[in-house]
C-alpha atoms as a PDB file:
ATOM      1  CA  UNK A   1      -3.893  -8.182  -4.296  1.00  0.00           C
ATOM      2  CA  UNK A   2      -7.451  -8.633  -5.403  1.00  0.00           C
ATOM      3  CA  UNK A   3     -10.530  -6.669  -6.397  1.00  0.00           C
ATOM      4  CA  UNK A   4     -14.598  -6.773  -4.341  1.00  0.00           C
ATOM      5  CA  UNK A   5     -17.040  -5.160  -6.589  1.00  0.00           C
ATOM      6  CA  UNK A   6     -19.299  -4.308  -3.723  1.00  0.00           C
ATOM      7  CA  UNK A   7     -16.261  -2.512  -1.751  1.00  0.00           C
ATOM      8  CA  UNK A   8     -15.916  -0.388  -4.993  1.00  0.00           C
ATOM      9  CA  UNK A   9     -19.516   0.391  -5.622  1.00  0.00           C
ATOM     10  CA  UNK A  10     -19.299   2.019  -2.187  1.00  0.00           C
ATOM     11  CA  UNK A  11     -16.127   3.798  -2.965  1.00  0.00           C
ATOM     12  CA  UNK A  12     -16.932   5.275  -6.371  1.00  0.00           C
ATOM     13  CA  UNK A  13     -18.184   8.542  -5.476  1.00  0.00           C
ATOM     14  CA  UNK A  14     -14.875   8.897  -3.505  1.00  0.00           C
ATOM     15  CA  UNK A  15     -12.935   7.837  -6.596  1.00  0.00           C
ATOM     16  CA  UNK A  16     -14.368  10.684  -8.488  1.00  0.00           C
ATOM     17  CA  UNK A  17     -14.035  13.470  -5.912  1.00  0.00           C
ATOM     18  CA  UNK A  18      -9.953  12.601  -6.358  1.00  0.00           C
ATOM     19  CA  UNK A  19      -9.858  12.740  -9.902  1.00  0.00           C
ATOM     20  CA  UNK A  20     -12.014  15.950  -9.915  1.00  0.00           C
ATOM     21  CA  UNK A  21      -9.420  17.415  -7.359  1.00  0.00           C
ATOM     22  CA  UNK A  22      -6.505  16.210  -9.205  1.00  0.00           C
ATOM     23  CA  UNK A  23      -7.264  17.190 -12.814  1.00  0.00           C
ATOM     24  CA  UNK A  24      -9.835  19.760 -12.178  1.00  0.00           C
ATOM     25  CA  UNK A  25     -13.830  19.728 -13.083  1.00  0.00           C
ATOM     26  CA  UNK A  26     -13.827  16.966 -16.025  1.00  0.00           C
ATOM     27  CA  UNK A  27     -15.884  17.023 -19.045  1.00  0.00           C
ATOM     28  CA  UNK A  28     -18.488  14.355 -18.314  1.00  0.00           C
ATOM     29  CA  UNK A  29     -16.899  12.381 -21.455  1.00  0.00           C
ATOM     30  CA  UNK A  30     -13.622  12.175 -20.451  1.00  0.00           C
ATOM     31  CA  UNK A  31     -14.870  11.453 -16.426  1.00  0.00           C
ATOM     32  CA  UNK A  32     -16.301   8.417 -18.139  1.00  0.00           C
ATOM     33  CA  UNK A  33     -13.418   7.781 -20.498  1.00  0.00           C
ATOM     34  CA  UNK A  34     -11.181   7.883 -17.455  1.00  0.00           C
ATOM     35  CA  UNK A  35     -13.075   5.673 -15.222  1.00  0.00           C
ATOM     36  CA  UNK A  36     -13.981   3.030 -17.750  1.00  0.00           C
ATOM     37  CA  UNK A  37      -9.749   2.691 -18.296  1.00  0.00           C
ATOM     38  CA  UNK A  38      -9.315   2.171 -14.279  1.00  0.00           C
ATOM     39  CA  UNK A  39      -8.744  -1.087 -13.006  1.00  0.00           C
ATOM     40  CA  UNK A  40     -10.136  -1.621  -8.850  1.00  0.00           C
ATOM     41  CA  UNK A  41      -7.082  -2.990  -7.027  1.00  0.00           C
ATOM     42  CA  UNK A  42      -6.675  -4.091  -2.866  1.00  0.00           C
ATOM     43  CA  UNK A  43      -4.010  -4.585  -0.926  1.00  0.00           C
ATOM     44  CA  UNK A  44      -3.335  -5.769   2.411  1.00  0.00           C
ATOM     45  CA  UNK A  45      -0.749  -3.863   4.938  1.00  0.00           C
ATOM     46  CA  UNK A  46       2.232  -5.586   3.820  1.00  0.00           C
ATOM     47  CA  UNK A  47       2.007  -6.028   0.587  1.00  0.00           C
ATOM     48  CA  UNK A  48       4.188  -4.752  -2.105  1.00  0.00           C
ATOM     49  CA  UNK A  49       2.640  -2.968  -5.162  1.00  0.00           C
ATOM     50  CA  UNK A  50       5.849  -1.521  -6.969  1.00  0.00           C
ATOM     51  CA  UNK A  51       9.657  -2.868  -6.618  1.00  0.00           C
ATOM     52  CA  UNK A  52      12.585  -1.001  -7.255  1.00  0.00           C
ATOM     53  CA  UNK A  53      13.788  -1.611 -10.487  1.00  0.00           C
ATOM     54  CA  UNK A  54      11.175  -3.136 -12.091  1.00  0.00           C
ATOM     55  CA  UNK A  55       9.591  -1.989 -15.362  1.00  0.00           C
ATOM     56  CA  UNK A  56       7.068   0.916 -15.139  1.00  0.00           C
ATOM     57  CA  UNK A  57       3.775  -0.604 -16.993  1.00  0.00           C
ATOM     58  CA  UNK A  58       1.109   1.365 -15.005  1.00  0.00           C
ATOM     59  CA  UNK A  59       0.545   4.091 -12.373  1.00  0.00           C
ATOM     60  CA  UNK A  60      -2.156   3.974  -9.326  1.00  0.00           C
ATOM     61  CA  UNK A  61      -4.337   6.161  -7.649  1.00  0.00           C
ATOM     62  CA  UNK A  62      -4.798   5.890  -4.349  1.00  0.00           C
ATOM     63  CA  UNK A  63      -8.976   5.831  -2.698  1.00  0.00           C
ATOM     64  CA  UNK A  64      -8.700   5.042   0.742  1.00  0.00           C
ATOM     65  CA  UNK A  65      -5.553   3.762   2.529  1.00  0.00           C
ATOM     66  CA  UNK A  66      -1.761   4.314   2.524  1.00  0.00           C
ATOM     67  CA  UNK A  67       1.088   3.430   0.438  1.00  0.00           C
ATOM     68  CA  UNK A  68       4.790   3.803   1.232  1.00  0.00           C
ATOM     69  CA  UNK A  69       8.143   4.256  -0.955  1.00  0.00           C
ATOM     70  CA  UNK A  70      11.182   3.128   0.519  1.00  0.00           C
ATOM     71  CA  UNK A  71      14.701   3.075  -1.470  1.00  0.00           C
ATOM     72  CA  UNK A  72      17.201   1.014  -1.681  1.00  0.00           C
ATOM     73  CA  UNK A  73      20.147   2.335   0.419  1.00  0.00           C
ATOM     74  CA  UNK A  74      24.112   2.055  -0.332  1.00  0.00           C
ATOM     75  CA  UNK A  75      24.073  -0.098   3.013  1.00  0.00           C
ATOM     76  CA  UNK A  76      21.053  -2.290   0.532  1.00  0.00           C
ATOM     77  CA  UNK A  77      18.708  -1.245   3.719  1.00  0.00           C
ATOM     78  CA  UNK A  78      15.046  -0.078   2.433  1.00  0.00           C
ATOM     79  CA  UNK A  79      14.692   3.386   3.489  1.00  0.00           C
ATOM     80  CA  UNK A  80      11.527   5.184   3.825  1.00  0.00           C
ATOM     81  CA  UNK A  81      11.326   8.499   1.821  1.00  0.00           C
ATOM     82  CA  UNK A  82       7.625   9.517   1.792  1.00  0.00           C
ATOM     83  CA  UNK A  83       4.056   8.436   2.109  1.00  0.00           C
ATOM     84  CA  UNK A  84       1.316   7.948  -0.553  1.00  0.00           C
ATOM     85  CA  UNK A  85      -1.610   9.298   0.794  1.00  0.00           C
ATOM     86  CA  UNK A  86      -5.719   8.850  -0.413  1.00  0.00           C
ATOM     87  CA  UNK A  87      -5.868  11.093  -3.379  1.00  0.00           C
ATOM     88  CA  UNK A  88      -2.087  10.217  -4.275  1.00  0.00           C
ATOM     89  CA  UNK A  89      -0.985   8.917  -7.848  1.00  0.00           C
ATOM     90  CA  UNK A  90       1.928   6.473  -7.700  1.00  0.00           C
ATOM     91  CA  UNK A  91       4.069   5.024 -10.572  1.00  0.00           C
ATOM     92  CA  UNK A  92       3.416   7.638 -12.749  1.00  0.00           C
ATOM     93  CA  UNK A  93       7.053   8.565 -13.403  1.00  0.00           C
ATOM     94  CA  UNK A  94       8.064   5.724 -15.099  1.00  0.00           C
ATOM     95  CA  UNK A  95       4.743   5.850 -17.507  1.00  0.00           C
ATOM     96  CA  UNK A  96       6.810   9.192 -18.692  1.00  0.00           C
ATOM     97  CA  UNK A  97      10.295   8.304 -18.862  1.00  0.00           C
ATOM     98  CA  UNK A  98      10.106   4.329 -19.451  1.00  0.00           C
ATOM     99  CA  UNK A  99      12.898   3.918 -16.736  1.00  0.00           C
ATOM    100  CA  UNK A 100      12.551   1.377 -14.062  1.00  0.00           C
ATOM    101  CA  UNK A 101      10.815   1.841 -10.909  1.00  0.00           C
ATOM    102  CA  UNK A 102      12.350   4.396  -8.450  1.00  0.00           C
ATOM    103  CA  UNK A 103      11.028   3.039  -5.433  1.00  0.00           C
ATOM    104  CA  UNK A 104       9.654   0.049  -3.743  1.00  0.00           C
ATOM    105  CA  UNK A 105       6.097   0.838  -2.410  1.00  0.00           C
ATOM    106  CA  UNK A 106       4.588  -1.122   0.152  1.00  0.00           C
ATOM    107  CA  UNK A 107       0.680  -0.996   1.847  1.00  0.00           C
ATOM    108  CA  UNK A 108       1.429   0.711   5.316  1.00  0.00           C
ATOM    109  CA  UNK A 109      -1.992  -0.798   5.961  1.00  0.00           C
ATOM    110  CA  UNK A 110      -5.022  -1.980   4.028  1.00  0.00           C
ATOM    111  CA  UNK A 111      -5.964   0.022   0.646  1.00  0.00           C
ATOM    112  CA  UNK A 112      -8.134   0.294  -2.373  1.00  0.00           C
ATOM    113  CA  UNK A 113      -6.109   1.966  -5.219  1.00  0.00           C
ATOM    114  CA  UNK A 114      -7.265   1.882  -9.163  1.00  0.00           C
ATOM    115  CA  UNK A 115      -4.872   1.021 -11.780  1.00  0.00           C
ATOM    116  CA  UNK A 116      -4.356   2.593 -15.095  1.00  0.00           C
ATOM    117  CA  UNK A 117      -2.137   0.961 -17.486  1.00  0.00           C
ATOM    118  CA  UNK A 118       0.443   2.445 -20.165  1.00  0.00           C
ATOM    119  CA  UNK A 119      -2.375   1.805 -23.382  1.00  0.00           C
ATOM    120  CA  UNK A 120      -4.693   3.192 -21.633  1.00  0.00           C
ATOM    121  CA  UNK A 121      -2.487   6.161 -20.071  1.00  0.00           C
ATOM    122  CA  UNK A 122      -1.566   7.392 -23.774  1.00  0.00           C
ATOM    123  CA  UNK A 123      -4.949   7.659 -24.791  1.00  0.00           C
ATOM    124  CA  UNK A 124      -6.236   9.589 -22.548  1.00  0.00           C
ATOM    125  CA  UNK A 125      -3.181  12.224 -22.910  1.00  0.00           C
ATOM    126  CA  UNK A 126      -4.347  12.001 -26.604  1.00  0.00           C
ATOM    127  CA  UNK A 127      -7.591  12.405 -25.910  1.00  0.00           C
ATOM    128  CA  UNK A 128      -7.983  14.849 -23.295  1.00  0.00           C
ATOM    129  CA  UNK A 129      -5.541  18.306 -23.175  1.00  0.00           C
ATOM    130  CA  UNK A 130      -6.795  18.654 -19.876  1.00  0.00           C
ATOM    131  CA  UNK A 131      -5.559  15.329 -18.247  1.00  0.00           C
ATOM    132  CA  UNK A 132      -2.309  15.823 -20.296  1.00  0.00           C
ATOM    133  CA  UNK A 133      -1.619  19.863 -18.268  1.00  0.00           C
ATOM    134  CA  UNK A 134      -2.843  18.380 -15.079  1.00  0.00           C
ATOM    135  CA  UNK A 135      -0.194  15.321 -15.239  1.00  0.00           C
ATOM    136  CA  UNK A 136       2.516  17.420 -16.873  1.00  0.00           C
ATOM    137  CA  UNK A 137       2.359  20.074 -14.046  1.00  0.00           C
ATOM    138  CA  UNK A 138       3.076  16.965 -11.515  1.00  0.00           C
ATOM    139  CA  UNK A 139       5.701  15.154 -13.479  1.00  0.00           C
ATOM    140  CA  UNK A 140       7.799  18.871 -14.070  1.00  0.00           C
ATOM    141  CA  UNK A 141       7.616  19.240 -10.494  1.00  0.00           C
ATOM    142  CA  UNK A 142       8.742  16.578  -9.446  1.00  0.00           C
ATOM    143  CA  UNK A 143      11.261  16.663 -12.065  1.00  0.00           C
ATOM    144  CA  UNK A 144      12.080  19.814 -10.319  1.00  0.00           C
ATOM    145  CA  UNK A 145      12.490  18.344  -6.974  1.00  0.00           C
ATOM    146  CA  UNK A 146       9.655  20.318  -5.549  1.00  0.00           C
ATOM    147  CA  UNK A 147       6.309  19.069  -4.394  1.00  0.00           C
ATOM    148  CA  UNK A 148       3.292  18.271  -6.866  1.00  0.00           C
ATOM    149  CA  UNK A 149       0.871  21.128  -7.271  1.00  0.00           C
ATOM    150  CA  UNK A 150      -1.919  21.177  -4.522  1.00  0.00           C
ATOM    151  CA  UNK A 151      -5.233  21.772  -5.885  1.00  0.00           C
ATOM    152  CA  UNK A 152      -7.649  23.249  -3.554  1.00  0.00           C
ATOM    153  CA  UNK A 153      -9.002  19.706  -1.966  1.00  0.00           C
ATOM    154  CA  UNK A 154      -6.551  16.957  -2.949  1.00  0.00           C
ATOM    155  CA  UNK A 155      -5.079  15.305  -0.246  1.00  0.00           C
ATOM    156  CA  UNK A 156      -2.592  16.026   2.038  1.00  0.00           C
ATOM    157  CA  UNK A 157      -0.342  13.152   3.084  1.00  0.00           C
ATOM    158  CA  UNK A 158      -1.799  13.663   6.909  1.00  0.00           C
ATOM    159  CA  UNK A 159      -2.746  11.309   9.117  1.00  0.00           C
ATOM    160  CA  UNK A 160      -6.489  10.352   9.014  1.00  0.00           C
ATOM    161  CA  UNK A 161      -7.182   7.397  10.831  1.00  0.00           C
ATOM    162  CA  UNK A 162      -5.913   6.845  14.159  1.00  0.00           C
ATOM    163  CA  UNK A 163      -6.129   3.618  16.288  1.00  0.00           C
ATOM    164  CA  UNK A 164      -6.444   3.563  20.134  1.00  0.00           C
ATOM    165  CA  UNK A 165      -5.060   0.177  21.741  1.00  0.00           C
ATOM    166  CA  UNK A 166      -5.258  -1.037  25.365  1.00  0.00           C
ATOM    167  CA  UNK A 167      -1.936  -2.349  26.428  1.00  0.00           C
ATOM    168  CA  UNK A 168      -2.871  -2.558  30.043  1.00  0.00           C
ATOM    169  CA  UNK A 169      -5.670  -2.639  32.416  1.00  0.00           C
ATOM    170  CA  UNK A 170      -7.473   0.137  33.700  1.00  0.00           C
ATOM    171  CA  UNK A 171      -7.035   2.308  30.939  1.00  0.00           C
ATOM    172  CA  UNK A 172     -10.112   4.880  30.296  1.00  0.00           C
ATOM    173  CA  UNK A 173     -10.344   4.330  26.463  1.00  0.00           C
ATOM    174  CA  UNK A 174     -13.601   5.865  25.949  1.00  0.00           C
ATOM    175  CA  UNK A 175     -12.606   8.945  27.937  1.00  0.00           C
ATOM    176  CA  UNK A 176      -9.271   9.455  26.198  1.00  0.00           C
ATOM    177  CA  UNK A 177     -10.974   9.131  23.130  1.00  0.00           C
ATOM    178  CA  UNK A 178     -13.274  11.989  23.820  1.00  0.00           C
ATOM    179  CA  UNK A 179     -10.544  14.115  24.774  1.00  0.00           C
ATOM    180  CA  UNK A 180      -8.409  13.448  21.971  1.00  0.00           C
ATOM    181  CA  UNK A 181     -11.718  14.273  19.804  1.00  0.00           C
ATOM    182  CA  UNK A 182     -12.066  17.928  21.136  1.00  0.00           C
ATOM    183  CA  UNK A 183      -8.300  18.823  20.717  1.00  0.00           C
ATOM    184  CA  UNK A 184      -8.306  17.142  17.199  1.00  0.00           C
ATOM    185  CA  UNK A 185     -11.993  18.700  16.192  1.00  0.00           C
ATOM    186  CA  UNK A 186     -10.165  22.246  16.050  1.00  0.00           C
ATOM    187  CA  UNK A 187      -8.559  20.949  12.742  1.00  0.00           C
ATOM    188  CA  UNK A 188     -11.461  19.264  11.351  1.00  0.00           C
ATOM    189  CA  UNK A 189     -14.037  16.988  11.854  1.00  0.00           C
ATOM    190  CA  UNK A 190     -13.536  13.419  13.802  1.00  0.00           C
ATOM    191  CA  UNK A 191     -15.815  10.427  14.346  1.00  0.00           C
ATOM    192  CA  UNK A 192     -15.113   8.382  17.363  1.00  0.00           C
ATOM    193  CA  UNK A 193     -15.948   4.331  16.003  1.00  0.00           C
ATOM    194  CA  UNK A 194     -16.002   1.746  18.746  1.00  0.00           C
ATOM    195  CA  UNK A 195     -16.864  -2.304  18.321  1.00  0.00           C
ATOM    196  CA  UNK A 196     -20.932  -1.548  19.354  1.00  0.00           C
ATOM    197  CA  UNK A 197     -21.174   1.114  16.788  1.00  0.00           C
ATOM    198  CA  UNK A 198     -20.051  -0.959  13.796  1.00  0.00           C
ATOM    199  CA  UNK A 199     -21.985  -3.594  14.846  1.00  0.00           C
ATOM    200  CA  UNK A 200     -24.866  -1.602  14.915  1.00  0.00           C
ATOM    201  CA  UNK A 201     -24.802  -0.200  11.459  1.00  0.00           C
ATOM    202  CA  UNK A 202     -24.356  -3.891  10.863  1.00  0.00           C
ATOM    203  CA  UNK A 203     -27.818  -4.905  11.859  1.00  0.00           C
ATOM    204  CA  UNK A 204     -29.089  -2.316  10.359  1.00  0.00           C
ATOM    205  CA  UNK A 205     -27.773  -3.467   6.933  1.00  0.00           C
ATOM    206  CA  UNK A 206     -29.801  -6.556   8.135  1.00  0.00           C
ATOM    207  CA  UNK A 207     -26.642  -8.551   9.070  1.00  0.00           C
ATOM    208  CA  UNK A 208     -26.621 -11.114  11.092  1.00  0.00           C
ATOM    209  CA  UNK A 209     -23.221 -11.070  14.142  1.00  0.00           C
ATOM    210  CA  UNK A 210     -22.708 -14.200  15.725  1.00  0.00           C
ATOM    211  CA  UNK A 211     -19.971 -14.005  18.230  1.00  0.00           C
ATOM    212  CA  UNK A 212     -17.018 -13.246  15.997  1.00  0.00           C
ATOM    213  CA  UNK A 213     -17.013 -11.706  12.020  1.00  0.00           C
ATOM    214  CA  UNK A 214     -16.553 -14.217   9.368  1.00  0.00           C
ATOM    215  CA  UNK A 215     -15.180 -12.976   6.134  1.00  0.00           C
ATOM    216  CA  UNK A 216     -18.598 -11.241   4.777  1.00  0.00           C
ATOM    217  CA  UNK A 217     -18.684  -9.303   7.744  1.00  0.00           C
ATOM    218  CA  UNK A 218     -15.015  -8.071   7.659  1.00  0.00           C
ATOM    219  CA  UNK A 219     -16.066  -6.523   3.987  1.00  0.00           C
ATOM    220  CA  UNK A 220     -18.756  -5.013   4.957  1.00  0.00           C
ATOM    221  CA  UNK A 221     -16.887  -3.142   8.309  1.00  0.00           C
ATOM    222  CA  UNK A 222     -14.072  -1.685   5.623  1.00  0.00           C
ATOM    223  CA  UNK A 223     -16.681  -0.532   3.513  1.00  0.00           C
ATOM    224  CA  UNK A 224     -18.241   1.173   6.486  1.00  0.00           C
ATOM    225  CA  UNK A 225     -14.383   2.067   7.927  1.00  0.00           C
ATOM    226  CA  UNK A 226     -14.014   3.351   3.544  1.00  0.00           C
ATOM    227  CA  UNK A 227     -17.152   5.258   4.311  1.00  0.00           C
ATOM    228  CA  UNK A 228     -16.527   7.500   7.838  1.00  0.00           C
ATOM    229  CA  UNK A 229     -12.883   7.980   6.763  1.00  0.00           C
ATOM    230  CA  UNK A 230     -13.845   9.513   3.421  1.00  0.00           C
ATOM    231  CA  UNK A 231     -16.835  11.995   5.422  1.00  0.00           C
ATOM    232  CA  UNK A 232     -13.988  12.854   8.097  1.00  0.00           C
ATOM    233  CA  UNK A 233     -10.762  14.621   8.466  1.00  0.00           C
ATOM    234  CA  UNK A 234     -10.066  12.481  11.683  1.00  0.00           C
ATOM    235  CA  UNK A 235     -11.044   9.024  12.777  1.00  0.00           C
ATOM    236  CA  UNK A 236     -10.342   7.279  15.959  1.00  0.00           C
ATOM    237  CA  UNK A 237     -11.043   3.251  16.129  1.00  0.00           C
ATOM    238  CA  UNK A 238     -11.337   2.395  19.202  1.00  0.00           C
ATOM    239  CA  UNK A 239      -9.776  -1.359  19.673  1.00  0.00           C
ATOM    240  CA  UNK A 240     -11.560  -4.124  22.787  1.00  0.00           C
ATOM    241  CA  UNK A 241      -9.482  -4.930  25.640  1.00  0.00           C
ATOM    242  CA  UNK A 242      -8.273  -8.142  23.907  1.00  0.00           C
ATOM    243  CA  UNK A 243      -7.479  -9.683  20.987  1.00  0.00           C
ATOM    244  CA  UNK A 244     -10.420  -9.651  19.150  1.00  0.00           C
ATOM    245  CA  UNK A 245     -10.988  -9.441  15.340  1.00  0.00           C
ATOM    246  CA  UNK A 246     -12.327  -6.222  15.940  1.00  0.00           C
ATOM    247  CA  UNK A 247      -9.086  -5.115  17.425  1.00  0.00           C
ATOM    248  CA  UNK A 248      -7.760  -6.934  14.679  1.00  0.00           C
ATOM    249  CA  UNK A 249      -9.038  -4.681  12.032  1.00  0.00           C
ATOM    250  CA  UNK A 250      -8.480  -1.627  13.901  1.00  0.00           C
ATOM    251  CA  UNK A 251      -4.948  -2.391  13.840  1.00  0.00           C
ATOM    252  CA  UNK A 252      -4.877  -3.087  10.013  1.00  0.00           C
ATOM    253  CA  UNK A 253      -7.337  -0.085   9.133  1.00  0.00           C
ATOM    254  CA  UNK A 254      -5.060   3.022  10.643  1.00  0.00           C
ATOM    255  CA  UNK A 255      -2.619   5.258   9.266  1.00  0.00           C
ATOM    256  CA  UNK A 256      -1.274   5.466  13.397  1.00  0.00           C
ATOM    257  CA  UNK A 257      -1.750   3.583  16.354  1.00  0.00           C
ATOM    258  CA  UNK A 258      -1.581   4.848  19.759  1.00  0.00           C
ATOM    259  CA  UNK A 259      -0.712   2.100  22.247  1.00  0.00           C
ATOM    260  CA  UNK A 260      -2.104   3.087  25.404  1.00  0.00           C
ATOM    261  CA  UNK A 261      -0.843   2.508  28.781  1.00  0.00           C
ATOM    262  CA  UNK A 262      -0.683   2.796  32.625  1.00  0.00           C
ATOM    263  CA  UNK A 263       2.736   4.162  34.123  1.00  0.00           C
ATOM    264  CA  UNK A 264       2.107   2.721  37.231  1.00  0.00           C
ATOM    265  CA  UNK A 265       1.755  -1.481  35.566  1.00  0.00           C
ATOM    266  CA  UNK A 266       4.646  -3.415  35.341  1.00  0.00           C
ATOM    267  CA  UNK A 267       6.247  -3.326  31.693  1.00  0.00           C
ATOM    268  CA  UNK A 268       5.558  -6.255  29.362  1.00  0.00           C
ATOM    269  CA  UNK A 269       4.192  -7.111  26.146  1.00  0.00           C
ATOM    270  CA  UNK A 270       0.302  -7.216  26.179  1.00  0.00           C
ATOM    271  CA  UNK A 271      -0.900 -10.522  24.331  1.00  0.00           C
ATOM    272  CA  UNK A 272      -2.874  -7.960  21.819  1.00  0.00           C
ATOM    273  CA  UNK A 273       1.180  -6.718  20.870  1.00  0.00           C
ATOM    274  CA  UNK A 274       2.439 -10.027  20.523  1.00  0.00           C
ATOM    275  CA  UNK A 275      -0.475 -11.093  17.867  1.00  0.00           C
ATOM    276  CA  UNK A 276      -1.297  -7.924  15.929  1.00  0.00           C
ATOM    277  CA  UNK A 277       2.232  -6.131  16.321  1.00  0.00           C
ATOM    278  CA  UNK A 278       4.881  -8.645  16.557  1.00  0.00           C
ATOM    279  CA  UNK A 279       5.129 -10.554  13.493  1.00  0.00           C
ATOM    280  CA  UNK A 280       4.485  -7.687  10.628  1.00  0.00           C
ATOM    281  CA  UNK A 281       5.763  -8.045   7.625  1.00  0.00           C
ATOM    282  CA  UNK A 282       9.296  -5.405   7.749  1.00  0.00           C
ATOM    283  CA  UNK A 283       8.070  -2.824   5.533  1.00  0.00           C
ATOM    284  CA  UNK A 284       4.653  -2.312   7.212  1.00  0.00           C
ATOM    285  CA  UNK A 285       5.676   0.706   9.406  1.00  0.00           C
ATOM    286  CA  UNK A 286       2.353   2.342  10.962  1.00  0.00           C
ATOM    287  CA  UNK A 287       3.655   4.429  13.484  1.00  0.00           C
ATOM    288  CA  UNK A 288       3.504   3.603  16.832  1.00  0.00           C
ATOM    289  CA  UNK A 289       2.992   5.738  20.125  1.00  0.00           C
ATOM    290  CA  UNK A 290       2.867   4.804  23.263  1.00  0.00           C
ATOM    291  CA  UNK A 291       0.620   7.306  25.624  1.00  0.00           C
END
């Protein structure tokens, strides 16, 4: 895990429009109070951020990405029991209650979360009766066994980003891409992101591209990925034909992937499965669909 400053300038608007939906209009003092006790956190798809048993020192928020919780099972298998979706908390419970973590959570695929710590989680329930109803309300209901209270605007635990992968030749990409859109825009709205388009914005930004994307230019294509995905209820990344870093990121960057194929072609593993599918660690789960 690690933190970029210039991801999380780009992000911060985002970061309040969740905490507005999840505790309601704040006072501008305690928006300010709040965001000055948040610490910016990554993670890669992957990666664990919470371990079953484990003492509860601090809860997260998710901005952009996808967590998920997986138990331990009496067969000591990890099973999946729920996805933490942009606009989530996570590791809350234990802030209340002091008991170990309940669940392992692991990064379904790259995130950006903020961190608030215990200190820093009493004082603001001291200092602001509004943060202390809104969190109450979630904890009792979950206590309850029901689901948290959905304010008008906080996330739903859909998916959001999907990515479209060539697993054999011939396949249309661009034209199942535009169909998908239509049947997808009658739920909201969807931006369609292919390799040219990125790279475009990119020279706009004044960027220079030569042949493949170094690290700076990976950061700046998630902050652009951070930025359509937070304007959109639907985004489709459309992979190359190969196994490009491009297809790379498209891969890490969705919440599903849809592996696309012809009936007709002979079945085997596509060199793009065996590098960007194959070796995953266990827990990183983004559903796959083969069309």
């Amino acid at each position: 895990m690690h933190a970029d400053p210039l991801r999380h300038a780009s992000q911060d608007a985002l970061l309040v429009q969740h905490l507005n939906a999840y505790f309601g209009e704040l006072e501008p003092e305690t928006l300010v109070l709040l965001r000055q006790s948040l610490q910016w956190v990554e993670i890669h798809g992957g990666e664990t951020l919470l371990t079953q048993g484990d003492p509860g020192h601090s809860m997260y928020l998710v901005v952009s990405g996808r967590l998920r919780a997986y138990v331990l099972a009496e067969d000591c298998s990890q099973r999946a029991v729920g996805d933490i979706a942009r606009g989530k908390f996570v590791g809350e419970m234990s802030l209340y209650t002091d008991e170990p973590r309940a669940a392992t959570v692991v990064a379904v695929r790259d995130s950006v979360l903020v961190k608030l710590n215990r200190a820093d989680f009493q004082r603001l329930l001291t200092h602001s009766a509004q943060i202390s109803v809104a969190m109450t309300r979630q904890i009792i209901a979950q206590l309850k066994g029901g689901k948290p209270d959905q304010r008008p605007g906080l996330a739903k635990d859909k998916v959001v980003t999907m990515g479209l992968l060539p697993v054999t030749s011939g396949i249309a990409l661009v034209s199942f891409a535009a169909r998908l859109q239509v049947q997808l825009s009658a739920m909201g709205s969807v931006c369609v992101v292919t390799r040219n388009e990125i790279e475009w914005q990119l020279l706009h930004l004044g960027l220079e591209i030569t042949g493949t994307f170094d690290n700076e230019i990976q950061r700046h294509i998630a902050i652009l990925l951070d930025d359509i995905e937070a304007r959109h209820d639907f985004v489709l990344l459309l992979a190359d034909s190969e196994a490009t870093v491009w297809t790379q990121l498209c891969c890490r960057h969705c919440d599903e992937l849809l592996l696309l194929a012809d009936a007709t072609e002979p079945v085997a593993l596509h060199p793009m499965e065996t590098r960007f599918l194959m070796n995953r660690p266990a827990l990183t789960e983004v559903t796959e669909i083969l069309v």
